[in-house]
C-alpha atoms as a PDB file:
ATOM      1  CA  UNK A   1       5.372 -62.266  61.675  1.00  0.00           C
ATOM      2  CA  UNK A   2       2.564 -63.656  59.689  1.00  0.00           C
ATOM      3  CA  UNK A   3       0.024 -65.975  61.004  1.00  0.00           C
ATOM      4  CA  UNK A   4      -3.167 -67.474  60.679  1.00  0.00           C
ATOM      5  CA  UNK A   5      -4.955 -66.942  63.986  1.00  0.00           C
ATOM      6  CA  UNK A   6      -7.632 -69.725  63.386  1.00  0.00           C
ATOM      7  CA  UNK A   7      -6.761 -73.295  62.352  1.00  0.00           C
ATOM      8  CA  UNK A   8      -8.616 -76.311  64.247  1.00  0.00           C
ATOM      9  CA  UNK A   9      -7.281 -79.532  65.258  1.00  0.00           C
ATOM     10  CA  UNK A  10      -8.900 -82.613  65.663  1.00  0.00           C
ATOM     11  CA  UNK A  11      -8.332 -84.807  68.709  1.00  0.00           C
ATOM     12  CA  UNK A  12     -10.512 -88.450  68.924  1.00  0.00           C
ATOM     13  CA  UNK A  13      -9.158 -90.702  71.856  1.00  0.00           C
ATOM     14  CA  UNK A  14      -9.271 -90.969  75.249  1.00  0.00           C
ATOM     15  CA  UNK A  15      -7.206 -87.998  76.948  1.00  0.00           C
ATOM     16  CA  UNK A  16      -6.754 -86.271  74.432  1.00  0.00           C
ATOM     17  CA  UNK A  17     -10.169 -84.892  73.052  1.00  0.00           C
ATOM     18  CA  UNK A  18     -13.694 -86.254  71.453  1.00  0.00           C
ATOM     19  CA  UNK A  19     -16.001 -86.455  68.874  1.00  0.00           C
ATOM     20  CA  UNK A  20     -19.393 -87.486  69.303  1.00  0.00           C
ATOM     21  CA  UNK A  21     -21.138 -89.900  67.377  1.00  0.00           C
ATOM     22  CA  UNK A  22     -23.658 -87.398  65.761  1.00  0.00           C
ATOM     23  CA  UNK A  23     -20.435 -85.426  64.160  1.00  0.00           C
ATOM     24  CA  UNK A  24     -18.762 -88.625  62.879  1.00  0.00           C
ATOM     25  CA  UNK A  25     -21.791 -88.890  60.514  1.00  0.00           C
ATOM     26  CA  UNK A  26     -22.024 -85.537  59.400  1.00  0.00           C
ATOM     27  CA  UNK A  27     -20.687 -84.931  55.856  1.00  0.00           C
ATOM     28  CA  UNK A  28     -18.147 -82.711  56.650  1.00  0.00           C
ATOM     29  CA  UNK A  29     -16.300 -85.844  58.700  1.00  0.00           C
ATOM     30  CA  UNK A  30     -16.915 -87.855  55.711  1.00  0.00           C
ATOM     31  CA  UNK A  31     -15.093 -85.031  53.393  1.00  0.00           C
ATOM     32  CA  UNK A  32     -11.973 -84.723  55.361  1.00  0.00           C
ATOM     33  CA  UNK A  33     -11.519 -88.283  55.087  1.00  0.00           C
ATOM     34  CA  UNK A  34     -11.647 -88.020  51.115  1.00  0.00           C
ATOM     35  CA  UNK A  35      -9.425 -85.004  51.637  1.00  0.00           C
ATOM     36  CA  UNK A  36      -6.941 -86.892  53.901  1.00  0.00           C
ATOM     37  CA  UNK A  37      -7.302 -90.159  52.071  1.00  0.00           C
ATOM     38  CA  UNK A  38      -8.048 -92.116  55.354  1.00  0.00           C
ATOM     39  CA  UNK A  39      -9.726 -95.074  55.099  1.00  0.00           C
ATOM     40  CA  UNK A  40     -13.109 -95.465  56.319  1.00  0.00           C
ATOM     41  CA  UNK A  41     -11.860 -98.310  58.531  1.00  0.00           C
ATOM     42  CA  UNK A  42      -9.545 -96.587  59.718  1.00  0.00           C
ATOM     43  CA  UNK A  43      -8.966 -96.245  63.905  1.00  0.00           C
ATOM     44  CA  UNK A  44      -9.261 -93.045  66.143  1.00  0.00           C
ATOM     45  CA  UNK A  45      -6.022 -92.818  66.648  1.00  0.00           C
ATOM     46  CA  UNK A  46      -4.958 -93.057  62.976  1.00  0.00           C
ATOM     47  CA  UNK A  47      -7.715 -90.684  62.375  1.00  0.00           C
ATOM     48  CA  UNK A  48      -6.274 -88.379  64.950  1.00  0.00           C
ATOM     49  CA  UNK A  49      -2.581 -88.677  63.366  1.00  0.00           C
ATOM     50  CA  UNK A  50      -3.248 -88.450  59.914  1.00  0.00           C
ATOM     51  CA  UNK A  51      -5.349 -85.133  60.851  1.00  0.00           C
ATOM     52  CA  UNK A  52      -1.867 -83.432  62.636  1.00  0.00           C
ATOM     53  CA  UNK A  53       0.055 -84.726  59.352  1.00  0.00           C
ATOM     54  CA  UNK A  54      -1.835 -82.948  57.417  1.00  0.00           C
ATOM     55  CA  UNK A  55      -1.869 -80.049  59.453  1.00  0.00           C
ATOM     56  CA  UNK A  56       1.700 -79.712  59.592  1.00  0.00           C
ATOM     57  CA  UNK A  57       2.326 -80.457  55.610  1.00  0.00           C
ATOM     58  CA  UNK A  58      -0.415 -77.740  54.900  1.00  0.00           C
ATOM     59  CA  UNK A  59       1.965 -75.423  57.337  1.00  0.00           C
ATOM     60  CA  UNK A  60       5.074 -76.470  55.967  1.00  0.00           C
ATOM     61  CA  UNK A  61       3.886 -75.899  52.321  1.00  0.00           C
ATOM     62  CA  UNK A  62       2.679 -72.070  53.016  1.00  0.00           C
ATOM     63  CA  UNK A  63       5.815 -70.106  52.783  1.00  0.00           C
ATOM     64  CA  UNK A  64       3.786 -67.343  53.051  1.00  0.00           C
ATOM     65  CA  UNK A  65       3.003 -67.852  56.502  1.00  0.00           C
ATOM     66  CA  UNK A  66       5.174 -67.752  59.696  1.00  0.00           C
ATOM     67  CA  UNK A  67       3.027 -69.853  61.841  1.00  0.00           C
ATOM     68  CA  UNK A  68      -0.562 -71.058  62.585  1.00  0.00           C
ATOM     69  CA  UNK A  69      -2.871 -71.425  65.633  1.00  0.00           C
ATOM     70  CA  UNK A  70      -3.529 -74.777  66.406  1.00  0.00           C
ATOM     71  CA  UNK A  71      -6.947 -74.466  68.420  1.00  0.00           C
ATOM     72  CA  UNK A  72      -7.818 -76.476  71.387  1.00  0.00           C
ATOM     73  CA  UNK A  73     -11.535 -76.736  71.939  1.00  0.00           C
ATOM     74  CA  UNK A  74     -13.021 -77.143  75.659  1.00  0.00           C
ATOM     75  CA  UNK A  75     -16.058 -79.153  76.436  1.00  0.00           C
ATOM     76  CA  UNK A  76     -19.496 -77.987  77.348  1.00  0.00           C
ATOM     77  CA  UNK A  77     -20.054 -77.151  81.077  1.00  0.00           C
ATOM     78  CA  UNK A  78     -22.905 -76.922  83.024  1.00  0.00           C
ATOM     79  CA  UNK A  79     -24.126 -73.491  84.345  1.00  0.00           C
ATOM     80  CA  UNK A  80     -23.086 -74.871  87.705  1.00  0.00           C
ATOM     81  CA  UNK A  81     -19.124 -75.812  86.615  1.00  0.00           C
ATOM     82  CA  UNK A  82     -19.641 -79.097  85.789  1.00  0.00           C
ATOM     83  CA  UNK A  83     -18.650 -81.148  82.227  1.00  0.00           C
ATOM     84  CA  UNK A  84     -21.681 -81.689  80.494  1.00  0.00           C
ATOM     85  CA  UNK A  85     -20.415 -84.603  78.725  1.00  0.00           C
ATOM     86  CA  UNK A  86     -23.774 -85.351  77.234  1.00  0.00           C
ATOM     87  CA  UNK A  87     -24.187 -81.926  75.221  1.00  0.00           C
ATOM     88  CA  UNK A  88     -20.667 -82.079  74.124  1.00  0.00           C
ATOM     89  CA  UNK A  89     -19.730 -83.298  70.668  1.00  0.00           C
ATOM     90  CA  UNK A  90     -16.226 -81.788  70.051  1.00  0.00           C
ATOM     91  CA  UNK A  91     -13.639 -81.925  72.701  1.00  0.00           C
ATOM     92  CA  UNK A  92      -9.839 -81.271  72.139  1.00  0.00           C
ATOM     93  CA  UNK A  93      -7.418 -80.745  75.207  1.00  0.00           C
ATOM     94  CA  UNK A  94      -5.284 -78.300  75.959  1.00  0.00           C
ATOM     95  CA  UNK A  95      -2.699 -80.837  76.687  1.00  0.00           C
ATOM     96  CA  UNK A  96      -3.174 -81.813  73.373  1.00  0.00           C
ATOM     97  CA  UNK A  97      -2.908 -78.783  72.006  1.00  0.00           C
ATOM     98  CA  UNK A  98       0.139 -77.878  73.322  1.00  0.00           C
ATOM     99  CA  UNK A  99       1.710 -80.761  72.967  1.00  0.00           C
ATOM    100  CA  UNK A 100       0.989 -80.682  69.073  1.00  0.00           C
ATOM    101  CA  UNK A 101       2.627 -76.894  69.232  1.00  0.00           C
ATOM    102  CA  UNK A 102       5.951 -78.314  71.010  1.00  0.00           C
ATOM    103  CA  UNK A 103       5.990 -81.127  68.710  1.00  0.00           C
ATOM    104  CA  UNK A 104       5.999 -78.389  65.603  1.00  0.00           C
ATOM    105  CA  UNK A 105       7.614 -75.393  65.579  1.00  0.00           C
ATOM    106  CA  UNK A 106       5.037 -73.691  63.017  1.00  0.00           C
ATOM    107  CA  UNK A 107       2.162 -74.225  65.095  1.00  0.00           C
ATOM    108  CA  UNK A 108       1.170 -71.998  67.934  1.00  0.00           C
ATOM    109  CA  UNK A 109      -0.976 -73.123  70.842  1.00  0.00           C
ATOM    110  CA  UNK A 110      -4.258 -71.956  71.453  1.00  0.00           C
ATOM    111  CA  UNK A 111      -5.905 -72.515  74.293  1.00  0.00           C
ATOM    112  CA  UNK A 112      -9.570 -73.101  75.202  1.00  0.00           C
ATOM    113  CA  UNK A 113     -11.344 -72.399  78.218  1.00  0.00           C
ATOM    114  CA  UNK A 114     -15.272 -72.575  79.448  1.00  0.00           C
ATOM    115  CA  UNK A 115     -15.538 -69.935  81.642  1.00  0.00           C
ATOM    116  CA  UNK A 116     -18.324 -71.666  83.987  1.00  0.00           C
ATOM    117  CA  UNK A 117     -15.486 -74.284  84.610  1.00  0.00           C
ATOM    118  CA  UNK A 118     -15.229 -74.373  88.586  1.00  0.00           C
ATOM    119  CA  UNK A 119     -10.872 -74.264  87.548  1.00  0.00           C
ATOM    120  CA  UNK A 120     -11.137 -72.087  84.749  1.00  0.00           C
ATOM    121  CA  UNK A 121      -8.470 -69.435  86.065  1.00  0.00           C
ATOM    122  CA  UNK A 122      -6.277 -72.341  87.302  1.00  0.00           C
ATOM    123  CA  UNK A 123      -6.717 -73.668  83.430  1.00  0.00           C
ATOM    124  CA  UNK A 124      -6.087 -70.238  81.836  1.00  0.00           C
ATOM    125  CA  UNK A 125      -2.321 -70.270  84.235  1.00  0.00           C
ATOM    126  CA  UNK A 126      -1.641 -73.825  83.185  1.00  0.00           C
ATOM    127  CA  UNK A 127      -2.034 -72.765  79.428  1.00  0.00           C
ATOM    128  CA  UNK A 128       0.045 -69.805  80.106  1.00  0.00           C
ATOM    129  CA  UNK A 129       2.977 -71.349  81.540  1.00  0.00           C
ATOM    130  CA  UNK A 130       2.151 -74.533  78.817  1.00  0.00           C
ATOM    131  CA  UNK A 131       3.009 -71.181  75.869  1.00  0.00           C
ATOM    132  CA  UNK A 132      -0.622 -70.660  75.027  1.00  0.00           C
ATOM    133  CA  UNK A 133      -1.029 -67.401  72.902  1.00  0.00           C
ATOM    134  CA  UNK A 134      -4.945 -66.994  72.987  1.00  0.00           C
ATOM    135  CA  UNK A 135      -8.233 -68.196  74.102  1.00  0.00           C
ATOM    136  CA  UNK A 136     -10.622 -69.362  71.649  1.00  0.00           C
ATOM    137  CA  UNK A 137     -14.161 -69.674  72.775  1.00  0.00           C
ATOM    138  CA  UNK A 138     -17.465 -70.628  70.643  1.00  0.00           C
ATOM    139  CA  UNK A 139     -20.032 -69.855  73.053  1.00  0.00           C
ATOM    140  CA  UNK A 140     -23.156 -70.768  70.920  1.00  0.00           C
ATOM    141  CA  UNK A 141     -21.678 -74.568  70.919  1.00  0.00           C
ATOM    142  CA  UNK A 142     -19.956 -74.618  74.148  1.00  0.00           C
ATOM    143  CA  UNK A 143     -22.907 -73.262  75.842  1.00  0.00           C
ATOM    144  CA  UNK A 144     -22.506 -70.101  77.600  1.00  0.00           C
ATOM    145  CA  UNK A 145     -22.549 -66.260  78.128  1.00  0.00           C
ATOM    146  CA  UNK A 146     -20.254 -64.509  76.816  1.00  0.00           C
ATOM    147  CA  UNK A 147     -21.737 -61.160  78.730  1.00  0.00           C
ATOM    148  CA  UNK A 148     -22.236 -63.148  82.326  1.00  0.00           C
ATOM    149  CA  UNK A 149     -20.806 -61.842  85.027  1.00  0.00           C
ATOM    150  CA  UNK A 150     -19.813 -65.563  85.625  1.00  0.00           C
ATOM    151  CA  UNK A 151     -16.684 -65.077  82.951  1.00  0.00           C
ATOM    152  CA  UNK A 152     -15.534 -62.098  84.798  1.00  0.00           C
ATOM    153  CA  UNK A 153     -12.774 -64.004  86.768  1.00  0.00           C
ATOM    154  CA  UNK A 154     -11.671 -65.442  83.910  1.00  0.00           C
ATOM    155  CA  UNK A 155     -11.326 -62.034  81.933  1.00  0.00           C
ATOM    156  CA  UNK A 156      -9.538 -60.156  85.143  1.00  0.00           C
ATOM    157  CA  UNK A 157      -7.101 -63.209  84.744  1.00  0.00           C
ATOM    158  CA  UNK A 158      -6.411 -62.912  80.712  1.00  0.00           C
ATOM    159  CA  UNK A 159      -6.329 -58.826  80.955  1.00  0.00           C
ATOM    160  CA  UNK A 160      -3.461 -59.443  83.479  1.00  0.00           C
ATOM    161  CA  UNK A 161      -1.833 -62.305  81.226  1.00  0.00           C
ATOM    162  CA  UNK A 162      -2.610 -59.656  78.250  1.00  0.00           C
ATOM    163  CA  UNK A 163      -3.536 -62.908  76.358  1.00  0.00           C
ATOM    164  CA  UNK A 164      -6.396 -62.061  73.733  1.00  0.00           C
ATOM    165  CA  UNK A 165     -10.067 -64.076  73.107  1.00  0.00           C
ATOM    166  CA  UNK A 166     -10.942 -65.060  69.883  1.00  0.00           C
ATOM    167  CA  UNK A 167     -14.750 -66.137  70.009  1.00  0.00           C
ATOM    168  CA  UNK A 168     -17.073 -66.802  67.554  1.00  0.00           C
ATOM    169  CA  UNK A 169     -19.493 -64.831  66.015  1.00  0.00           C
ATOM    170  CA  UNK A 170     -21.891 -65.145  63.602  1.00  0.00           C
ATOM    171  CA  UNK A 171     -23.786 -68.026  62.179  1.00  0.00           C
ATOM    172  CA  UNK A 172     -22.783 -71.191  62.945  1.00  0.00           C
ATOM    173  CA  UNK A 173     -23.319 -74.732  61.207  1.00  0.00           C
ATOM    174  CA  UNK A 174     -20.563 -76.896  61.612  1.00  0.00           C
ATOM    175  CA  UNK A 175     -20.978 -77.724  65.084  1.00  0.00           C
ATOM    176  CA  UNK A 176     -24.942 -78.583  66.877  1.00  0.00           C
ATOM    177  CA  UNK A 177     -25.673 -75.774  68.908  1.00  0.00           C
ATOM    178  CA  UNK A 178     -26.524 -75.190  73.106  1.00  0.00           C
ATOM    179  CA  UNK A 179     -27.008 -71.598  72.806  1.00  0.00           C
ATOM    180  CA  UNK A 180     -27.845 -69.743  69.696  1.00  0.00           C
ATOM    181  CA  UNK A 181     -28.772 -66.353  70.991  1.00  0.00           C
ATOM    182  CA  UNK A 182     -25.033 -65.490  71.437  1.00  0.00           C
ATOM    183  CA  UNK A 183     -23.864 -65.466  68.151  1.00  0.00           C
ATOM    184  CA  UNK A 184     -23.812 -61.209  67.987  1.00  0.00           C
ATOM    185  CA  UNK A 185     -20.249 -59.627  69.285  1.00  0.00           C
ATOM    186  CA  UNK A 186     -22.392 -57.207  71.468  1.00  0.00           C
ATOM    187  CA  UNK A 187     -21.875 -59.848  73.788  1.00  0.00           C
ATOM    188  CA  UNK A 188     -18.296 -59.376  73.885  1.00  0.00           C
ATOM    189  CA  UNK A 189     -18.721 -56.305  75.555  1.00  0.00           C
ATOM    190  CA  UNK A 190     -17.750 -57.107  79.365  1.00  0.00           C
ATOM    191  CA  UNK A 191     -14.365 -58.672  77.594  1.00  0.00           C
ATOM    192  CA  UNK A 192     -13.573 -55.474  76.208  1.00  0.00           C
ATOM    193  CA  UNK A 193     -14.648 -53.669  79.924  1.00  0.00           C
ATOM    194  CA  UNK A 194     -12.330 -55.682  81.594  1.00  0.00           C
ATOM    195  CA  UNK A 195      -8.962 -54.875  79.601  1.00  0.00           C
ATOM    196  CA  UNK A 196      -9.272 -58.198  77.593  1.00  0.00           C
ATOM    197  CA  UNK A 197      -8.375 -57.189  73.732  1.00  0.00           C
ATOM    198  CA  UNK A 198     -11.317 -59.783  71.553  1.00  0.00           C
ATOM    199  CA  UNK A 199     -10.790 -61.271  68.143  1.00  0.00           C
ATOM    200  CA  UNK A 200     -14.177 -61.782  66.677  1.00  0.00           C
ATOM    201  CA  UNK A 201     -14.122 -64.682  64.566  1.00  0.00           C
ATOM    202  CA  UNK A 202     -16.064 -64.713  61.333  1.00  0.00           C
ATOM    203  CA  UNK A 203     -16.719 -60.828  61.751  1.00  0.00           C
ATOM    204  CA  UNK A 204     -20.250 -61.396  62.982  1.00  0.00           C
ATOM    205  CA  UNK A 205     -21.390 -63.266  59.189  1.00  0.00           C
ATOM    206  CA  UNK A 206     -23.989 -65.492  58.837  1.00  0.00           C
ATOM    207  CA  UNK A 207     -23.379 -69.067  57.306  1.00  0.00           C
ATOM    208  CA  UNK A 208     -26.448 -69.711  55.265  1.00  0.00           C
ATOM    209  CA  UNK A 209     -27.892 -67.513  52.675  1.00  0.00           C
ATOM    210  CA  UNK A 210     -31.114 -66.301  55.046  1.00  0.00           C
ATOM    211  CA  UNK A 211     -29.174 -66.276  58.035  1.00  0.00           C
ATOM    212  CA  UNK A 212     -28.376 -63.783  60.614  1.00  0.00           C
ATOM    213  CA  UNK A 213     -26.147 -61.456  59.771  1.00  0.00           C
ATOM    214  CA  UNK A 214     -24.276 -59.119  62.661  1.00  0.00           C
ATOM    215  CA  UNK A 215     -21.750 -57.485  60.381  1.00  0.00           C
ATOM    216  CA  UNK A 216     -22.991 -54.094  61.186  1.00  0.00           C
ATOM    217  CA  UNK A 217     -22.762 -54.956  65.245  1.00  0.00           C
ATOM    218  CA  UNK A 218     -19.060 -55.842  64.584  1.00  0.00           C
ATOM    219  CA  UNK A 219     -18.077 -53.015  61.914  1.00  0.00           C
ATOM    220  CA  UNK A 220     -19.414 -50.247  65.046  1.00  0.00           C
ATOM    221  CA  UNK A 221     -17.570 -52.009  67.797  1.00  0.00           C
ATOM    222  CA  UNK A 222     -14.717 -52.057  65.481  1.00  0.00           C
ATOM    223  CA  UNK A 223     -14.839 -48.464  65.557  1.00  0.00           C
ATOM    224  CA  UNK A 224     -16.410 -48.116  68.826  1.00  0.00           C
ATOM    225  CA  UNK A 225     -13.578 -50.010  70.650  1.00  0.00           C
ATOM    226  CA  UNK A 226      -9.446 -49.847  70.462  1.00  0.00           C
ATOM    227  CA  UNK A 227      -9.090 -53.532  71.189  1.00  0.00           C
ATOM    228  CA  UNK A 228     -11.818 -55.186  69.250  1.00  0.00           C
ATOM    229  CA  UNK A 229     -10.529 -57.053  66.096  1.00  0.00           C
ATOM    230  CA  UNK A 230     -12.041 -59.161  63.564  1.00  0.00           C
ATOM    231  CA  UNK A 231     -10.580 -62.434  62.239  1.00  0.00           C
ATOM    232  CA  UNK A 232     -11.697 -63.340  57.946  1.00  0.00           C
ATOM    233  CA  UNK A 233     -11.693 -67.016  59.002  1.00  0.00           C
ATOM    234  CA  UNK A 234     -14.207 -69.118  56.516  1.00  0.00           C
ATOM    235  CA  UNK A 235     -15.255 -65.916  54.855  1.00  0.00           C
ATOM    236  CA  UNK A 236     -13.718 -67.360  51.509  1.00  0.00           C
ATOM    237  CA  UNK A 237     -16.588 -69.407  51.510  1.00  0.00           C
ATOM    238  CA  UNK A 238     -19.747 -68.206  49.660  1.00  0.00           C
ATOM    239  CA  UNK A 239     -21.953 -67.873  52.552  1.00  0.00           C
ATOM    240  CA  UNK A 240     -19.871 -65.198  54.338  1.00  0.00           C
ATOM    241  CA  UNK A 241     -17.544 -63.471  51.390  1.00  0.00           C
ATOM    242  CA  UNK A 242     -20.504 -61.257  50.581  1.00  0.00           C
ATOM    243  CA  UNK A 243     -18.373 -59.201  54.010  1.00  0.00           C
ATOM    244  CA  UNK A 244     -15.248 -58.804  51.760  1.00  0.00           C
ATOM    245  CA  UNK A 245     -16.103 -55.850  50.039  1.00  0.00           C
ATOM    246  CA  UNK A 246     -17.926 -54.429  52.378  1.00  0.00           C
ATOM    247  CA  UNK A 247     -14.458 -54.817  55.210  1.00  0.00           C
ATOM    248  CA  UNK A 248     -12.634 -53.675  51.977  1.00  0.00           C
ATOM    249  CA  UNK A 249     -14.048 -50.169  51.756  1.00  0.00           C
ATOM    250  CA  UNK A 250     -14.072 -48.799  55.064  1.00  0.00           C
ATOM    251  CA  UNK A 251     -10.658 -48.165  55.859  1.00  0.00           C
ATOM    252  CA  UNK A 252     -10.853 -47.914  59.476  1.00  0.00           C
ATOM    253  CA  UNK A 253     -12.541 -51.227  59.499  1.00  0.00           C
ATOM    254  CA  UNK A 254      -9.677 -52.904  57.597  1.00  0.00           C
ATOM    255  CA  UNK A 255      -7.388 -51.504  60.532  1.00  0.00           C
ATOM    256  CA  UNK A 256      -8.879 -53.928  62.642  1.00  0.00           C
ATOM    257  CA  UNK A 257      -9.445 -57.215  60.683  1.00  0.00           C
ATOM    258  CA  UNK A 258      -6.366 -60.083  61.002  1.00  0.00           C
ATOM    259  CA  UNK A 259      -5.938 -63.348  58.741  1.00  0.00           C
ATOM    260  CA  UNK A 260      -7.581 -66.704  59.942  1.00  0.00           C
ATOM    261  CA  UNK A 261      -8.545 -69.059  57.453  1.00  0.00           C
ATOM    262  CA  UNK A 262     -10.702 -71.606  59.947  1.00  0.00           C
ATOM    263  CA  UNK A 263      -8.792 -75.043  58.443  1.00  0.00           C
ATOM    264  CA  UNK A 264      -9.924 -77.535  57.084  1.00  0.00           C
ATOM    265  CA  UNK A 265     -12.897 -75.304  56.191  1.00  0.00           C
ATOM    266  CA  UNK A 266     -12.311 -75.602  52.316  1.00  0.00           C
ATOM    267  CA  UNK A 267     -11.047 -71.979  51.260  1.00  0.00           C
ATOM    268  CA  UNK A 268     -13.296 -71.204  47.958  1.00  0.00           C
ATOM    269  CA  UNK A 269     -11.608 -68.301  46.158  1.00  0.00           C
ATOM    270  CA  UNK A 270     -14.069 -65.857  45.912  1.00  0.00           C
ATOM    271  CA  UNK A 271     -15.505 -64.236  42.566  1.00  0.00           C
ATOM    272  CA  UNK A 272     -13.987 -60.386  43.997  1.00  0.00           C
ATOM    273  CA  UNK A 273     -10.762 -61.819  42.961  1.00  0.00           C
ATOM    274  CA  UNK A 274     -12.230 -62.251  38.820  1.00  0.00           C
ATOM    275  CA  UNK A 275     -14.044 -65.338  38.043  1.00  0.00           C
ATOM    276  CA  UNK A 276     -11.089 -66.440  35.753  1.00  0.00           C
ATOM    277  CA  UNK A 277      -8.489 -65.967  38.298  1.00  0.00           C
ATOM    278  CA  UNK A 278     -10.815 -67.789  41.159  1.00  0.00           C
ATOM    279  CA  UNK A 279     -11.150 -70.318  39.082  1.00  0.00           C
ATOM    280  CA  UNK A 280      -7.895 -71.264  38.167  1.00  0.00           C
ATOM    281  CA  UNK A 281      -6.332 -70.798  41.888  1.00  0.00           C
ATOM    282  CA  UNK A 282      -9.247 -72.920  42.994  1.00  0.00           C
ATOM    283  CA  UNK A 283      -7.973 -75.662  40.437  1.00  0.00           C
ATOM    284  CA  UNK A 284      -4.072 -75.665  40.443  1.00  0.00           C
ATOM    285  CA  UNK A 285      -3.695 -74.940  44.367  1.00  0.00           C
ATOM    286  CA  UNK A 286      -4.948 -77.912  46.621  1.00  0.00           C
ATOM    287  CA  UNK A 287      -3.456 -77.058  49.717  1.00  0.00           C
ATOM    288  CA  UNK A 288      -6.482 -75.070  51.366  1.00  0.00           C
ATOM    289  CA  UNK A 289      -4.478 -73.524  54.208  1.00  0.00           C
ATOM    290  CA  UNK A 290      -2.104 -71.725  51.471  1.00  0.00           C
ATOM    291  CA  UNK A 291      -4.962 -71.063  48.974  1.00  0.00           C
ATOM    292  CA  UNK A 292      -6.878 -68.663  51.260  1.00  0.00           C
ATOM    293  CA  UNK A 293      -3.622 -66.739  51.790  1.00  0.00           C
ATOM    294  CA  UNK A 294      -2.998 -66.464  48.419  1.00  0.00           C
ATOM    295  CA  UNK A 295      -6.983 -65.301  47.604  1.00  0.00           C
ATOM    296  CA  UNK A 296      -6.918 -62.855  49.964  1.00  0.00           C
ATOM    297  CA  UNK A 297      -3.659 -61.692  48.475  1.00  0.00           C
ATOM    298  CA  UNK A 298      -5.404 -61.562  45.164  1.00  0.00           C
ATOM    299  CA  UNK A 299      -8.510 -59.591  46.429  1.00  0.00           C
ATOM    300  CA  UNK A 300      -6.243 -56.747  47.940  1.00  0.00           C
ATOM    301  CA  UNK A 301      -5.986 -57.751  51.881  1.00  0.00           C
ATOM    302  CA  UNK A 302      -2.421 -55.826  52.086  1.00  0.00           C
ATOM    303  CA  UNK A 303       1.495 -56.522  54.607  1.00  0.00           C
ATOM    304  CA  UNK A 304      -0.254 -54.873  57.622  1.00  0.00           C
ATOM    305  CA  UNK A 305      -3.376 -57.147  57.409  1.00  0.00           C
ATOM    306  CA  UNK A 306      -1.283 -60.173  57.196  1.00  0.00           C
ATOM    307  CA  UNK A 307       0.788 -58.838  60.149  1.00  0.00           C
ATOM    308  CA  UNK A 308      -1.879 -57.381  62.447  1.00  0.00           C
ATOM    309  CA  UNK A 309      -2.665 -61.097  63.867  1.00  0.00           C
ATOM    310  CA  UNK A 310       0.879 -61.477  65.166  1.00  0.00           C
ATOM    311  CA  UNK A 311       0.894 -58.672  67.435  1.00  0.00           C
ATOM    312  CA  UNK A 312      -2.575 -58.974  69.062  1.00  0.00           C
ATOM    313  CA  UNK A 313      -0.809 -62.707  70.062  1.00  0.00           C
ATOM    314  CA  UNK A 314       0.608 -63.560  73.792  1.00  0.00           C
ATOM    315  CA  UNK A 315       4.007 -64.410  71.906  1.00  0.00           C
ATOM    316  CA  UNK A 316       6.906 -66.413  73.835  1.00  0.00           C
ATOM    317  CA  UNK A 317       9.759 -64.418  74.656  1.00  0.00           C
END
């Protein structure tokens, strides 16, 4: 089974998910409006619905892939359990989530959990009966420790579930950020203690030029540990493909890297694939989901990388 482990969805109205007024003005909103052709006038809720059309067109036009991993995203809490409403500028429920997976047989759900949520065991056993097949985290945006002995409950409950993390690492500059100093997988490390198997997103790359990079902290835990993973979500971008070759020629690294492709991040083909060839699959092939598939094809990424992401999954029986 082939599938992308990373794909976000976007939820805007009341009980279903948020997005602040800082991110609707950042150019990124702006370009998946242009991309979606949605008017500028256009309401929440049509926002909202023309983002899950396009979500499951992009998925319906990849034959190439099986399924995708529709991410829910949970607020910021406080270090005390409570929603920090304030600080948070990207919500999207897990009801939501999971209702958008029943509603389309391609897309998987992935659930979201802040582990300094007061509930946040009883909210990793609702997603688990609710079909969830991970739990995505971004710590440096959701504002936590990934290494605190607070997310321990939480970890004892997914090792039991057997129902993998995928967190963030690396740079980060989509989203504004409540804790920066997280962004190395080292911090993964109690995870990996307490039987959970991790999916570090991004490898540990930086996203700007001058950046911090922790591509060598993930490559050694790679090695170091037998359920650490990587995910190559946004690295066709230019910032981060600089990792490509350098995943590519260490074979026991490659073991442990699965597809993600972080949609709608644009998927730029990148220049390892021949300038030529880049070009022209950057030109003819506008559906971004199916255009990272196909450049990683073209780069070399082989079957087993494609299928390693299906296996690491909490699957439904």
């Amino acid at each position: 089974m082939i599938v992308d482990c990373h794909v976000h969805i976007l939820a805007m109205t009341a009980g279903r998910g948020k997005v602040s007024a800082y991110l609707r003005k950042r150019p990124n909103v702006f370009l998946a409006r242009f991309k979606f052709g949605i008017p500028f006038f256009a309401t929440d809720e049509q926002l909202e619905q023309a983002f899950a059309n396009r979500l499951a067109l992009a998925v319906n036009q990849t034959p190439e892939l099986d399924a995708v991993v529709g991410l829910a995203f949970d607020a910021v809490h406080t270090e005390d359990g409570q929603l920090d409403d304030a600080n948070t500028h990207l919500h999207v429920t897990n009801e939501y989530a999971a209702a958008l997976a029943r509603l389309h047989p391609k897309i998987l759900f992935g659930a979201s959990v802040h582990p300094y949520r007061k509930d946040a065991v009883a909210e990793l056993e609702r997603c688990v009966a609710a079909g969830a097949v991970l739990v995505k985290w971004l710590p440096l945006v959701q504002g936590f420790n990934p290494g605190s002995d607070k997310c321990r409950p939480l970890f004892e409950a997914m090792a039991h579930h057997k129902i993998p993390l995928l967190s963030h690492t690396g740079g980060e500059l989509s989203l504004p950020q409540c804790a920066p100093q997280y962004a190395s997988p080292k911090h993964l490390e109690l995870a990996l203690k307490c039987g959970v198997t991790v999916i570090a997103a991004h490898c540990g790359t930086r996203s700007q030029p001058f950046g911090e990079c922790h591509l060598d902290t993930f490559i050694r835990m790679a090695k170091e540990h037998e359920r650490f993973y990587g995910d190559t979500s946004a690295l066709c971008l230019p910032t981060r493909s600089y990792a490509i070759p350098l995943l590519m020629r260490d074979k026991a690294v490659m073991q442990k890297v699965v597809h993600g492709s972080d949609w709608p991040v644009v998927s730029i083909p990148p220049l390892q694939m021949g300038a030529v060839a880049a070009f022209r699959l950057l030109m003819t092939q506008r559906n971004w989901l199916r255009r990272d598939v196909l450049a990683k094809r073209a780069i070399g990424f082989d079957d087993e990388f494609f299928h390693r992401g299906g296996t690491l999954l909490r699957l439904p029986n």
